[in-house]
Protein backbone atom coordinates (compact mmCIF):
# COMPACT_ATOMS: atom_id res chain seq x y z
CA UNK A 1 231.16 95.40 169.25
CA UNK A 2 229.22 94.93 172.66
CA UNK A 3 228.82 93.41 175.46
CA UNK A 4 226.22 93.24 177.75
CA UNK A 5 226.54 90.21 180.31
CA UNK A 6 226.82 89.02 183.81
CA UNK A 7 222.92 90.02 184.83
CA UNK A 8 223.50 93.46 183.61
CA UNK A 9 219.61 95.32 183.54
CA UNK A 10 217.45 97.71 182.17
CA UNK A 11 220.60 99.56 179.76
CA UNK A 12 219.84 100.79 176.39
CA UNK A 13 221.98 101.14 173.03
CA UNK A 14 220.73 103.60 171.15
CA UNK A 15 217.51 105.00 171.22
CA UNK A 16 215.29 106.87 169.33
CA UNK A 17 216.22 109.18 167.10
CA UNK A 18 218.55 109.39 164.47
CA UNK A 19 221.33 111.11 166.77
CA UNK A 20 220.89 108.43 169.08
CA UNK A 21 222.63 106.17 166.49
CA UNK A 22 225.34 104.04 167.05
CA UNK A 23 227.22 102.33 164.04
CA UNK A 24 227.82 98.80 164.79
CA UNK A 25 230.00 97.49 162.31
CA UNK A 26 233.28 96.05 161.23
CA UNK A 27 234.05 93.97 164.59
CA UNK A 28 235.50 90.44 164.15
CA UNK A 29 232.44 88.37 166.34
CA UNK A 30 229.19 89.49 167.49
CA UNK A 31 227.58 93.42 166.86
CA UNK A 32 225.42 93.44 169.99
CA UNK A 33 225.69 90.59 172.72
CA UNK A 34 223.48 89.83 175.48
CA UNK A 35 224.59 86.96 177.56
CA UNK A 36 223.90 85.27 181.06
CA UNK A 37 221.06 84.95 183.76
CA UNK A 38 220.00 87.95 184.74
CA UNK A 39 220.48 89.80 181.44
CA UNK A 40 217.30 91.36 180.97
CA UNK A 41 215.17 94.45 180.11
CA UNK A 42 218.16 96.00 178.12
CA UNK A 43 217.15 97.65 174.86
CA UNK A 44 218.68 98.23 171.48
CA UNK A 45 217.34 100.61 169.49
CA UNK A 46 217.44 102.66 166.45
CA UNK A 47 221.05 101.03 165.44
CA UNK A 48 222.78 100.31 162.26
CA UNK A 49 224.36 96.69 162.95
CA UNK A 50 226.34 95.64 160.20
CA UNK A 51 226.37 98.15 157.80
CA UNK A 52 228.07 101.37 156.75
CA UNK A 53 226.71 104.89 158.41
CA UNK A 54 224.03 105.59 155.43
CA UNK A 55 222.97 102.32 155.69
CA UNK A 56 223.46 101.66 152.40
CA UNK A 57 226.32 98.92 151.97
CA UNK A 58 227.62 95.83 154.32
CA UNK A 59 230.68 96.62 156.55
CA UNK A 60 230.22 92.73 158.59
CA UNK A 61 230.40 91.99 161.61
CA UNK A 62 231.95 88.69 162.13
CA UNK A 63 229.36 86.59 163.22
CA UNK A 64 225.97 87.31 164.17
CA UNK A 65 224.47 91.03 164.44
CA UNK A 66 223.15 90.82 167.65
CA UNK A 67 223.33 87.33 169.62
CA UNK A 68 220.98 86.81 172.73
CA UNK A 69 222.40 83.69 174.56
CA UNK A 70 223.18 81.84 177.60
CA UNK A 71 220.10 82.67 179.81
CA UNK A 72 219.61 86.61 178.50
CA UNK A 73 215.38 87.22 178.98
CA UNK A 74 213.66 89.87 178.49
CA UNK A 75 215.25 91.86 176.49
CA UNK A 76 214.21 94.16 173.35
CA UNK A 77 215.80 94.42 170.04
CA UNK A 78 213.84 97.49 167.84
CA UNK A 79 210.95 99.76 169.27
CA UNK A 80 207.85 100.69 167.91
CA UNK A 81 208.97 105.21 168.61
CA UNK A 82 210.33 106.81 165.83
CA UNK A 83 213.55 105.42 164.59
CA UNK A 84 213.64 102.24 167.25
CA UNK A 85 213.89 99.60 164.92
CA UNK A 86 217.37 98.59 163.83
CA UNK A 87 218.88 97.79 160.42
CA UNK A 88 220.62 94.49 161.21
CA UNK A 89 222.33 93.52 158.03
CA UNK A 90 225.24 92.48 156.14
CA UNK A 91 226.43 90.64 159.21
CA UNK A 92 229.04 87.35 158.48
CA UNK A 93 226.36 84.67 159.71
CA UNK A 94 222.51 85.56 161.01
CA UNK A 95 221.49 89.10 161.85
CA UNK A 96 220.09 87.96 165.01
CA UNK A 97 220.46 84.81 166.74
CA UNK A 98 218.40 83.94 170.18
CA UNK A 99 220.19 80.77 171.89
CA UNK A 100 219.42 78.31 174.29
CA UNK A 101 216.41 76.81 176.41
CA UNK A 102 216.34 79.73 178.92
CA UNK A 103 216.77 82.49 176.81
CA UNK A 104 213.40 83.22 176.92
CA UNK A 105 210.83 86.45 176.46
CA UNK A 106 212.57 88.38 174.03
CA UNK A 107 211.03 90.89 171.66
CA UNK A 108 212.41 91.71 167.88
CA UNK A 109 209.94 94.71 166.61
CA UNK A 110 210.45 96.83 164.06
CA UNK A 111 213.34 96.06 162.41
CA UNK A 112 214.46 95.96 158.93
CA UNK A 113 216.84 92.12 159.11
CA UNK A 114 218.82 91.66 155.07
CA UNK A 115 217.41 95.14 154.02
CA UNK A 116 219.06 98.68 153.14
CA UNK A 117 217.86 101.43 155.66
CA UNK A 118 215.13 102.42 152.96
CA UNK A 119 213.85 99.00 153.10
CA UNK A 120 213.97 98.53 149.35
CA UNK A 121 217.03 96.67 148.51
CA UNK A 122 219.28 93.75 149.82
CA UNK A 123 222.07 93.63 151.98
CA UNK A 124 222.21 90.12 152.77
CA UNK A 125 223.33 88.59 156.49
CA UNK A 126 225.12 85.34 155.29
CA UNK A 127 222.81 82.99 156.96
CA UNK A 128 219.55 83.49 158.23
CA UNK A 129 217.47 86.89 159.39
CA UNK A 130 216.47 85.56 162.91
CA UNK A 131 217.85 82.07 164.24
CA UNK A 132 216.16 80.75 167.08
CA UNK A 133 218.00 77.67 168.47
CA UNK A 134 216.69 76.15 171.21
CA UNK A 135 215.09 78.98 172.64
CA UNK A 136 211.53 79.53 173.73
CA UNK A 137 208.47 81.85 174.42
CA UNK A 138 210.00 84.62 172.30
CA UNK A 139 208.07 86.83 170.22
CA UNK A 140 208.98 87.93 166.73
CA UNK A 141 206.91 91.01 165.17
CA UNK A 142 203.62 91.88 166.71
CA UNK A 143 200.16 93.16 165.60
CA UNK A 144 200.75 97.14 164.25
CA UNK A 145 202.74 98.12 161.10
CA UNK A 146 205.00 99.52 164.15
CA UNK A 147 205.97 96.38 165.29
CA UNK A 148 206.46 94.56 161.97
CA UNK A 149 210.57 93.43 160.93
CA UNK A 150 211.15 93.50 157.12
CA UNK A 151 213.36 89.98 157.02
CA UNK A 152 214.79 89.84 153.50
CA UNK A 153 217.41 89.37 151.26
CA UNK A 154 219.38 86.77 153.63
CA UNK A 155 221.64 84.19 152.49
CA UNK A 156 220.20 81.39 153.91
CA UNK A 157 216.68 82.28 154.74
CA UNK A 158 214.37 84.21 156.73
CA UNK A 159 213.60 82.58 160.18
CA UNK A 160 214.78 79.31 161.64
CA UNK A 161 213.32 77.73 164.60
CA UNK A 162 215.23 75.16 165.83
CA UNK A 163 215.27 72.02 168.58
CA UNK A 164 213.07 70.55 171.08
CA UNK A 165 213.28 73.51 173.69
CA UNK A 166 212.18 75.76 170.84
CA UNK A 167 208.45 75.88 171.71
CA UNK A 168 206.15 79.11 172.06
CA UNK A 169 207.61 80.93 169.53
CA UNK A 170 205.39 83.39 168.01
CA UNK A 171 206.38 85.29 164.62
CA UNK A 172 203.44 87.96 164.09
CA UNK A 173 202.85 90.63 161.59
CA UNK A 174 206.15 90.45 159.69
CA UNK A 175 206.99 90.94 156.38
CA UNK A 176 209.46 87.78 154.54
CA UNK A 177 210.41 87.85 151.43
CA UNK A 178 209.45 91.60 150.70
CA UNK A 179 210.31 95.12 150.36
CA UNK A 180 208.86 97.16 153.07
CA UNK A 181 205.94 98.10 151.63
CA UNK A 182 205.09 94.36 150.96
CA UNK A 183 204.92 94.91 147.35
CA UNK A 184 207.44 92.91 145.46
CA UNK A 185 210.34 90.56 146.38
CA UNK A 186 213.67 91.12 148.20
CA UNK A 187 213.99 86.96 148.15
CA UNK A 188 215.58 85.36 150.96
CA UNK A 189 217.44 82.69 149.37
CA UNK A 190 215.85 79.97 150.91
CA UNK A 191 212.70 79.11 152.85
CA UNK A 192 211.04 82.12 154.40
CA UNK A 193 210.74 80.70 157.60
CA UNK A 194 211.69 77.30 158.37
CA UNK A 195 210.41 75.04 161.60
CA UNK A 196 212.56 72.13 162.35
CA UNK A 197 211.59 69.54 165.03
CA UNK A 198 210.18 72.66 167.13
CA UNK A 199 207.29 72.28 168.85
CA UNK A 200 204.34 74.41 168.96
CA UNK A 201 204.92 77.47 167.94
CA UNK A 202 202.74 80.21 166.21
CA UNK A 203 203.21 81.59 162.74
CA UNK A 204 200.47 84.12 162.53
CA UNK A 205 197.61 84.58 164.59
CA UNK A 206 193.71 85.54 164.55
CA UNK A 207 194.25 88.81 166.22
CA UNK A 208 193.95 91.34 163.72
CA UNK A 209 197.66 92.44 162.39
CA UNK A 210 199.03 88.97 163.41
CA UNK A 211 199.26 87.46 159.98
CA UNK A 212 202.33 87.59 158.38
CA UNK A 213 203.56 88.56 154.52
CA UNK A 214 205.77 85.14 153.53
CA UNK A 215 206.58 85.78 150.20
CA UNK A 216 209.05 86.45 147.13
CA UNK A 217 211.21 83.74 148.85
CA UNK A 218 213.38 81.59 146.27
CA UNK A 219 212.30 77.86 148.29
CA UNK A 220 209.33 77.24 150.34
CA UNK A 221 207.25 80.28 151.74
CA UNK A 222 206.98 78.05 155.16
CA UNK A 223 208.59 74.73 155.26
CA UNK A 224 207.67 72.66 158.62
CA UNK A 225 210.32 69.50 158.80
CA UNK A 226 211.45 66.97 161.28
CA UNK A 227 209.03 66.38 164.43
CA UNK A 228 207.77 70.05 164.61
CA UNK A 229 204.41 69.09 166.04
CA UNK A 230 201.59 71.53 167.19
CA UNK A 231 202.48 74.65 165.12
CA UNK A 232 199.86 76.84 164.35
CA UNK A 233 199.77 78.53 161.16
CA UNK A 234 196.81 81.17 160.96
CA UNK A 235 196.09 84.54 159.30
CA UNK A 236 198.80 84.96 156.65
CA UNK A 237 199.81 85.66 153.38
CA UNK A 238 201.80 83.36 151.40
CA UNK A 239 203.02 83.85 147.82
CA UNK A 240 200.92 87.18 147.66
CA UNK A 241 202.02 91.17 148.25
CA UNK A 242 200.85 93.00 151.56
CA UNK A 243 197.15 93.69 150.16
CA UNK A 244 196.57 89.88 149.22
CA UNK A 245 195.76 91.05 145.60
CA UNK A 246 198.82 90.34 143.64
CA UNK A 247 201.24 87.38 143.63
CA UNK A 248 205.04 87.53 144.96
CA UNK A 249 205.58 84.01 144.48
CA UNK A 250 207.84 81.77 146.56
CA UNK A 251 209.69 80.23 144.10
CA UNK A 252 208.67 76.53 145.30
CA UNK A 253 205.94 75.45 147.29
CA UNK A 254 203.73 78.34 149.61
CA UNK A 255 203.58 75.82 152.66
CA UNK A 256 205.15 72.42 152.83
CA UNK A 257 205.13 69.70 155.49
CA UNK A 258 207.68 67.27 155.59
CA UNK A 259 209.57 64.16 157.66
CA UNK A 260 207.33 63.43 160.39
CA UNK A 261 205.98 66.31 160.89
CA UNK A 262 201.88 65.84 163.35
CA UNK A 263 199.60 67.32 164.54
CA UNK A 264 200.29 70.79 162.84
CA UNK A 265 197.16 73.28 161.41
CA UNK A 266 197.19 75.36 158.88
CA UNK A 267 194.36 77.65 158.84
CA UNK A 268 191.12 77.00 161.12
CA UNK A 269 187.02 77.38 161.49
CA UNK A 270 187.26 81.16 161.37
CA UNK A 271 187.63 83.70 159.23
CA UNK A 272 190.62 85.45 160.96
CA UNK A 273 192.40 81.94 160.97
CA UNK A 274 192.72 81.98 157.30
CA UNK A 275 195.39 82.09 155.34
CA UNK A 276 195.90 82.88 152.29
CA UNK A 277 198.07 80.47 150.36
CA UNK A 278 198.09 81.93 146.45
CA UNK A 279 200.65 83.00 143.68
CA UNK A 280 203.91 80.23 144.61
CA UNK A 281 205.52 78.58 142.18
CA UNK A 282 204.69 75.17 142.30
CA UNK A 283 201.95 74.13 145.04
CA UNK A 284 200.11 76.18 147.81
CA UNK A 285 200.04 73.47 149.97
CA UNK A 286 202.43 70.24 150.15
CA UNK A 287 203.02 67.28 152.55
CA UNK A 288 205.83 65.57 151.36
CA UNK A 289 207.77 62.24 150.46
CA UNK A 290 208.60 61.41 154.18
CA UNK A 291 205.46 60.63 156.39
CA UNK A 292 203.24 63.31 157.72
CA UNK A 293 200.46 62.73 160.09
CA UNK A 294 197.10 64.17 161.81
CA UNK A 295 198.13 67.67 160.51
CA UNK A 296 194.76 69.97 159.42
CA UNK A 297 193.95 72.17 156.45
CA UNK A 298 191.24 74.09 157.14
CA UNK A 299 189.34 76.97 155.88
CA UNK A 300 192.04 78.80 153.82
CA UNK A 301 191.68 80.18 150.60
CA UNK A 302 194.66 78.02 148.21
CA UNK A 303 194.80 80.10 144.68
CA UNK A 304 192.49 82.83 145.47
CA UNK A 305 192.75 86.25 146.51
CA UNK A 306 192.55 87.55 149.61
CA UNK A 307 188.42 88.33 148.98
CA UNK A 308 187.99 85.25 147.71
CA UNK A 309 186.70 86.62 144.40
CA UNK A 310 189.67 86.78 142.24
CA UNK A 311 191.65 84.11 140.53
CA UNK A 312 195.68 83.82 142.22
CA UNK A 313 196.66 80.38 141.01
CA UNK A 314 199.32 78.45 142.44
CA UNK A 315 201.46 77.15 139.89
CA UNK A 316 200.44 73.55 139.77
CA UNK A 317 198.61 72.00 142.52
CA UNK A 318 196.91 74.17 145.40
CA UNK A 319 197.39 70.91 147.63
CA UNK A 320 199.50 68.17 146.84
CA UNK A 321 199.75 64.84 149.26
CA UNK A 322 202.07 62.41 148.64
CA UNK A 323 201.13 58.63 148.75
CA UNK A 324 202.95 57.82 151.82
CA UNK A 325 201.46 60.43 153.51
CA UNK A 326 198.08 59.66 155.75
């Protein structure tokens, strides 16, 4: 649909305001592509990627909604002024896709990734809401209802972060799984966000607005796998709506830990590390069949509400460790 490439700087698709608006849709490869070295402090804003003109139905692009690739840094996709954030959905594969080890310090804010323009309904991208492939030191969300991206009601599931290079990720202050008032499902159909041999990254933080909403997904709210090693996982809510007082289950397992996966923490010795890991389906917490190692789970309330006061039971076990797993 676009193109922006060869070091091309500081342009910006879209804007603002409604009339501002441009209709991606309907094109046989990417919406919105950012490519090369040099690609950087571009902007696109306020867009409908994927979809029809209300917003309301898919009309696909062919393969991702917007792809950020081959060196592209810097760059912004959504805004935190009036209508900045883009609906990026119904899109062939993911509805955005960052890609490759120096494609690094992009921003996604305030977009609505697998969701209707109201926020209230799916219109599923075919894969996942935000793939990250290789990529590091980009940041996903951020600490005001502003900043937040609504990533539901994908095919595949929310986030992936994926490969070796993948490191400093942080995904802050999002809602996955949810509606966008965070108060029942729009299920990705899959894992909310899933880490795979990608190492330390952040899902949440201790700043206040950093934690995230995971929940209402159909597998694991947050599924670390492979050698991801050094991923903190602080301040959210998983399996619970936006207030922390009702459950939105993901349909297995809030948080599970899996094949090798060190050296990981979920929670910490503060208050504004906690999560909240209440409502799932089966456990809150699992580390699973394949051996896990020197991972710590620490001050979080498992099958409680988000004042601690209230019963929010996990379905079976609020933490479940295999035998093979030390």
């Amino acid at each position: 649909g676009i193109d922006v490439e060869g070091a091309a700087t500081g342009n910006t698709i879209g804007g603002t305001s409604a009339a501002d608006r441009n209709v991606v849709a309907g094109n046989t490869q990417m919406g919105v592509l950012l490519q090369h070295a040099g690609t950087s402090n571009n902007t696109v804003a306020g867009n409908y990627i994927g979809t029809n003109a209300a917003g309301s139905a898919a009309v696909p692009n062919g393969t991702y909604g917007v792809d950020i690739k081959n060196s592209a840094s810097g760059n912004t996709v959504g805004g935190t002024t009036g209508t900045a954030g883009n609906v990026i959905s119904g899109n062939t594969s993911s509805g955005i896709a960052i890609e490759g080890s120096a494609a690094s310090g992009n921003v996604v804010l305030g977009n609505y990734i697998g969701l209707n323009s109201a926020g209230t309904a799916a219109i599923a991208n075919g894969a996942y809401g935000v793939y990250i492939t290789g990529a590091p030191s980009n940041t996903i969300g951020g600490t005001t209802a502003a900043d937040r991206n609504v990533v539901s009601g994908n095919g595949t599931g929310g986030m992936y972060i994926l490969g070796a290079t993948a490191t400093g990720n942080i995904v802050k202050g999002n809602y996955i799984g949810t509606n966008a008032a965070g108060t029942a499902a729009v299920a990705n159909n899959g894992a909310g966000v899933w880490v795979e041999a990608a190492p330390s990254n952040t899902i949440g933080g201790t700043a206040t607005g950093a934690g995230n909403v995971i929940s209402g997904n159909t597998n694991h709210g947050l599924y670390l796998y492979s050698t991801t090693s050094g991923t903190q996982v602080q301040g959210n809510l998983i399996g619970t709506n936006a207030a922390g007082t009702a459950a939105v289950p993901n349909q297995v397992h809030g948080i599970t830990l899996s094949a090798g996966t060190t050296n990981n923490i979920i929670g910490g010795t503060t208050s504004a590390a906690r999560n909240v890991i209440s409502g799932n389906q089966i456990a809150g917490v699992r580390l699973a069949t394949v051996t896990t190692s020197g991972n710590t789970i620490a001050g979080n309330y498992i099958g409680v509400d988000i004042n601690g006061a209230a019963p929010l039971g996990n379905g079976t076990f609020g933490l479940f460790v295999d035998a093979t797993n030390t």
